[in-house]
Protein backbone atom coordinates (compact mmCIF):
# COMPACT_ATOMS: atom_id res chain seq x y z
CA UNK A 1 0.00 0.00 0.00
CA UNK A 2 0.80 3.12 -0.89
CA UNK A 3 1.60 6.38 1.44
CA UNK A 4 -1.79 7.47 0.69
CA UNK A 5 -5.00 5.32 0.73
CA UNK A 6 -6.30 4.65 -2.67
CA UNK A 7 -9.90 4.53 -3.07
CA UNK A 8 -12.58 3.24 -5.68
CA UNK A 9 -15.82 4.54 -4.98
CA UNK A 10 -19.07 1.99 -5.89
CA UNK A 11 -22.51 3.53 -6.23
CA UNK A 12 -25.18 4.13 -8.82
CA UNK A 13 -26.36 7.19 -7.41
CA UNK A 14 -23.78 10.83 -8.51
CA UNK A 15 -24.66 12.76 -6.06
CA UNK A 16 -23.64 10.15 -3.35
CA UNK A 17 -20.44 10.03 -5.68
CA UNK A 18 -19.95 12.97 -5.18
CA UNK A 19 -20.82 13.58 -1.33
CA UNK A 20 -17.92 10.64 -0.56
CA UNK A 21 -15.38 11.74 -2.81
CA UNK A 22 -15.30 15.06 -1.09
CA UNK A 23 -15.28 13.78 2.23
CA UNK A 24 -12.39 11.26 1.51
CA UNK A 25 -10.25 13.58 -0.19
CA UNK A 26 -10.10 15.73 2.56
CA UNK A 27 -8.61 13.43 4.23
CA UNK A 28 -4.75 13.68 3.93
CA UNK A 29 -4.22 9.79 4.05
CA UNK A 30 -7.17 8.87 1.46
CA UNK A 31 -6.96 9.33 -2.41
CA UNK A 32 -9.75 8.56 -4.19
CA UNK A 33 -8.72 7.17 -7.42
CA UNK A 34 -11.76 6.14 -9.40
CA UNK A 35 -15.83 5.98 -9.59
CA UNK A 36 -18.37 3.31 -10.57
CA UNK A 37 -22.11 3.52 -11.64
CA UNK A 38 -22.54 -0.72 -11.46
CA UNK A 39 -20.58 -4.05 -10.55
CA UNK A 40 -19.47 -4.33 -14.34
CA UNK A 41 -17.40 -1.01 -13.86
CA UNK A 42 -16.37 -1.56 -10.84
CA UNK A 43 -14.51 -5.06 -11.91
CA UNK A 44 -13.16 -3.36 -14.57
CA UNK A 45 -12.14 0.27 -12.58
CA UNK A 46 -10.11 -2.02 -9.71
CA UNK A 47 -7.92 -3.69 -12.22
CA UNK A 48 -7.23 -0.59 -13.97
CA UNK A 49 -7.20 1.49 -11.16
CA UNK A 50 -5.42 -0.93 -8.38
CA UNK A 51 -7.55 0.53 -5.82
CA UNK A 52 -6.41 -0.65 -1.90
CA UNK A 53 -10.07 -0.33 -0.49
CA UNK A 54 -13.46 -0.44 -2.99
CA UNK A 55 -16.09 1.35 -1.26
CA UNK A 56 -18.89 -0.95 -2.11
CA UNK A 57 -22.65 0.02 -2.52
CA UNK A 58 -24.87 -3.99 -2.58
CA UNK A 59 -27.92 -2.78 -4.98
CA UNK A 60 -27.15 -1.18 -7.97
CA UNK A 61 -28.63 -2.21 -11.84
CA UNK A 62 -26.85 -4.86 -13.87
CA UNK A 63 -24.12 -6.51 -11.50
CA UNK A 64 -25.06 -5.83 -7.99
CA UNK A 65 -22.53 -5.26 -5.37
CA UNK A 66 -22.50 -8.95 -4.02
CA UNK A 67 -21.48 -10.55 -7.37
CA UNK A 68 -19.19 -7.90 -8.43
CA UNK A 69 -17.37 -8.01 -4.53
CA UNK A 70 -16.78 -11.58 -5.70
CA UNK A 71 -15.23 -10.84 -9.27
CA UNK A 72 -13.06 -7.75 -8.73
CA UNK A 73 -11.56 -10.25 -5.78
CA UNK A 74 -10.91 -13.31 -8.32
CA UNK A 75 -9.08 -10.69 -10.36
CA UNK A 76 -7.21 -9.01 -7.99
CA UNK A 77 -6.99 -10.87 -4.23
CA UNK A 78 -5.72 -7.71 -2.75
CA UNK A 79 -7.69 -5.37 -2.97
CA UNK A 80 -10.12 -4.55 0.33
CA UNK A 81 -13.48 -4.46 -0.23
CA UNK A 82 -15.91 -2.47 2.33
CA UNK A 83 -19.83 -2.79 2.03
CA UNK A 84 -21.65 0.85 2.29
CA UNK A 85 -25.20 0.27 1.70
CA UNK A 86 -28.59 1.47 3.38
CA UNK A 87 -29.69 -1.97 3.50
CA UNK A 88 -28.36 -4.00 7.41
CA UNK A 89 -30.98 -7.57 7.01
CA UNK A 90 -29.04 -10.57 7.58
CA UNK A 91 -29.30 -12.05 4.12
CA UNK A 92 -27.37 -9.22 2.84
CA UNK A 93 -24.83 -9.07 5.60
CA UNK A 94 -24.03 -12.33 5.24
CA UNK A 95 -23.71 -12.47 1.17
CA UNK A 96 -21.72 -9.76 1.71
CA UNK A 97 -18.98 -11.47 3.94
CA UNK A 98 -19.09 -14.54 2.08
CA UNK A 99 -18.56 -12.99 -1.03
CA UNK A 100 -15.29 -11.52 0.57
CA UNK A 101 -16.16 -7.96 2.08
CA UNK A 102 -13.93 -6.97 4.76
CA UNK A 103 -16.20 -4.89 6.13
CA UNK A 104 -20.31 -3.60 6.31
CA UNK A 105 -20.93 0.14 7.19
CA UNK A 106 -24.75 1.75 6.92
CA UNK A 107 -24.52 5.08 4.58
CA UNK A 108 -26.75 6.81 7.71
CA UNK A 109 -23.14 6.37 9.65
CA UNK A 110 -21.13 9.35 10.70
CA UNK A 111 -18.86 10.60 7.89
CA UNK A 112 -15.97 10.65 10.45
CA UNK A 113 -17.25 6.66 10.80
CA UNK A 114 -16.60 5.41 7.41
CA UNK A 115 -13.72 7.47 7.00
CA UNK A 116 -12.10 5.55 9.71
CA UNK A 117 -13.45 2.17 8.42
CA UNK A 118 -11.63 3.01 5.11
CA UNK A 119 -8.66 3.26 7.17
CA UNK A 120 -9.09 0.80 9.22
CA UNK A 121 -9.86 -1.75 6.08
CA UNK A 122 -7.00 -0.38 4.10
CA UNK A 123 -4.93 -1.91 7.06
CA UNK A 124 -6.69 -5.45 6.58
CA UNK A 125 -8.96 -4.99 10.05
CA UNK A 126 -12.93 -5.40 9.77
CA UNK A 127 -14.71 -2.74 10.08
CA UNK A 128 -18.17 -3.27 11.16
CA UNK A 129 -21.00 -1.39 11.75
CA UNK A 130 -22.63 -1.95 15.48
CA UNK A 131 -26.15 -2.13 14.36
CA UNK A 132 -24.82 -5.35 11.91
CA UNK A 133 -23.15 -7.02 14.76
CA UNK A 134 -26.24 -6.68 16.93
CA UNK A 135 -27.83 -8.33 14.09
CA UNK A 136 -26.12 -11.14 13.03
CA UNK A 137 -25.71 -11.95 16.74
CA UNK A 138 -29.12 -11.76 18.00
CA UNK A 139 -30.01 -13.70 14.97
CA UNK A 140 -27.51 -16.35 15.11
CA UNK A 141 -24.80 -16.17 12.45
CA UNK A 142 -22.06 -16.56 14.77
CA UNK A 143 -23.85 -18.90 18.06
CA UNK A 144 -21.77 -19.26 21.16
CA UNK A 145 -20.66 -23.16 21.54
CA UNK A 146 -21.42 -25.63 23.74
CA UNK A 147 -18.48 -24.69 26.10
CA UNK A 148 -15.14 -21.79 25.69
CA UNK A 149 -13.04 -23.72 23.51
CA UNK A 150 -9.52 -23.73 24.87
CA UNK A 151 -7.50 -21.41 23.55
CA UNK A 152 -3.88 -20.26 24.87
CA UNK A 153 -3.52 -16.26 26.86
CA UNK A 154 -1.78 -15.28 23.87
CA UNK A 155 -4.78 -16.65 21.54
CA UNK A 156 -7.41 -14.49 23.83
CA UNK A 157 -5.24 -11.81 23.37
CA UNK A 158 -4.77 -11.76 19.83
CA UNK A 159 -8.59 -12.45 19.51
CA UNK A 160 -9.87 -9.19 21.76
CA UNK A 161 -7.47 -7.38 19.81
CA UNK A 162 -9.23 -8.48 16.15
CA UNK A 163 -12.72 -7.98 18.32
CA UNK A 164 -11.18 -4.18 18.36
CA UNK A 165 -11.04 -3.92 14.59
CA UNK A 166 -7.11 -3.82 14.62
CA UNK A 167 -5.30 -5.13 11.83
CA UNK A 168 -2.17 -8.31 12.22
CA UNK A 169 0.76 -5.41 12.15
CA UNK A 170 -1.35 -3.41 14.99
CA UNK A 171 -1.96 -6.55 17.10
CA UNK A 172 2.24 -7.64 16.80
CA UNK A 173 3.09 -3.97 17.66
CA UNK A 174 0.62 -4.08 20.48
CA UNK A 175 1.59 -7.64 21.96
CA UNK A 176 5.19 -7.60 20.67
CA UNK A 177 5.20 -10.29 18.61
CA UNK A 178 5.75 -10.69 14.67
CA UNK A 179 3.14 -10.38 12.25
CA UNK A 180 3.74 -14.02 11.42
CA UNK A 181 2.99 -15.35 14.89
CA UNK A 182 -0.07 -13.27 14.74
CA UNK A 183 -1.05 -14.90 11.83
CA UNK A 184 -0.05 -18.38 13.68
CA UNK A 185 -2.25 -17.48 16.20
CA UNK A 186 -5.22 -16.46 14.51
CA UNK A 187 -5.31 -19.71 12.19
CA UNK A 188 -5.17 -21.44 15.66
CA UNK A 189 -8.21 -19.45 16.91
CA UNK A 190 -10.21 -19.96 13.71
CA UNK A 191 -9.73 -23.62 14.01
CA UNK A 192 -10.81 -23.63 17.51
CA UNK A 193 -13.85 -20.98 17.80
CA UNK A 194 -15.00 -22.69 14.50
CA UNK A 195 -14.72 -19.76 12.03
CA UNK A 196 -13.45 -18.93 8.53
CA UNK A 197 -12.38 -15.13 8.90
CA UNK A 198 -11.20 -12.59 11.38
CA UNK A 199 -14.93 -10.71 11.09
CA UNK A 200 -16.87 -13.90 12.53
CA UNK A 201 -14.26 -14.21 14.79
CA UNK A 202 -14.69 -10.54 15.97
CA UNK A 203 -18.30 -11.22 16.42
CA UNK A 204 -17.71 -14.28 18.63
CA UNK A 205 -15.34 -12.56 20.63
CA UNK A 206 -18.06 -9.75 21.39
CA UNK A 207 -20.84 -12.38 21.97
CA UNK A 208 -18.50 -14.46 24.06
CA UNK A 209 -15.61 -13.01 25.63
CA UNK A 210 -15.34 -10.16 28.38
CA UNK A 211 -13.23 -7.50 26.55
């Protein structure tokens, strides 16, 4: 990544566009670096435009955000994607995720809100919306199991940290350990809490854990 944060800005509405690119540009960190109308340019804007976080909208004509989440990351595995859509039901949330969003922010946030998600993304941690976590808790995307599963101190630690929305290089810093054995770690954790990423991970830590 870059010094600044490039950005790619999905959404079939101009004046929202509009309202987002001004607001990240003023940001000295954030660049944005392209704008798409549908899913079919915005597959097509992140090769061209090797965006580091694609501000995603979910419902737009043609290729909705969902299926084009899923294509831009076939054709370029870097690349962050973060959700920012008016829509928080379960169904979507959860497409979303699977399709390989990092994060899910509602476009009623604070501005100040998804500009630090864009950060925070850009740095590989998941940003997530409170109102999302509430509901794919309450309605049982990530259940509790039967009993704590044992994980290590260092494992707990690592895990509250990712429940903080802090990326692998801000976890090592914080604990002192390598970004490899953070990785270690977290691969460990996944195996043991019974998830597949570090944002249903977050969500069990917050359902289950005492932060």
């Amino acid at each position: 990544m870059s010094d600044r944060i490039r950005v790619l800005l999905v959404d079939d509405h101009a004046l929202v566009r509009a309202g987002l690119t001004a607001l990240l540009d003023a940001h000295p960190r954030i660049e944005v670096v392209g704008e798409a109308a549908d899913g079919d340019q915005a597959v097509e804007l992140t090769e061209n435009a090797e965006p580091d976080v694609v501000l995603m909208d979910l419902s737009m004509p043609g290729t909705d955000g969902v299926t084009a989440t899923r294509e831009l990351l076939v054709r370029r595995p870097g690349t962050q994607v973060l959700v920012l859509t008016s829509f928080s039901d379960r169904n979507r949330v959860r497409d979303a995720l699977a399709a390989g969003a990092i994060g899910y922010l509602l476009k009623d946030s604070d501005p100040q809100d998804v500009v630090n998600g864009v950060i925070a993304a850009a740095r590989q941690g998941s940003p997530l919306d409170p109102r999302i976590a509430r509901t794919l808790l309450t309605e049982g995307t990530v259940g509790p199991p039967p009993a704590l599963p044992p994980l290590s101190p260092r494992e707990l630690d690592v895990l509250r940290l990712v429940a903080r929305g802090m990326a692998n290089k801000q976890i090592g810093r914080a604990l002192g350990i390598s970004e490899r054995t953070v990785k270690v770690h977290l691969g460990n954790v996944f195996r043991r809490i019974g998830v597949q990423d570090r944002t249903s991970a977050a969500l069990w830590a917050r359902e289950n854990l005492q932060q």
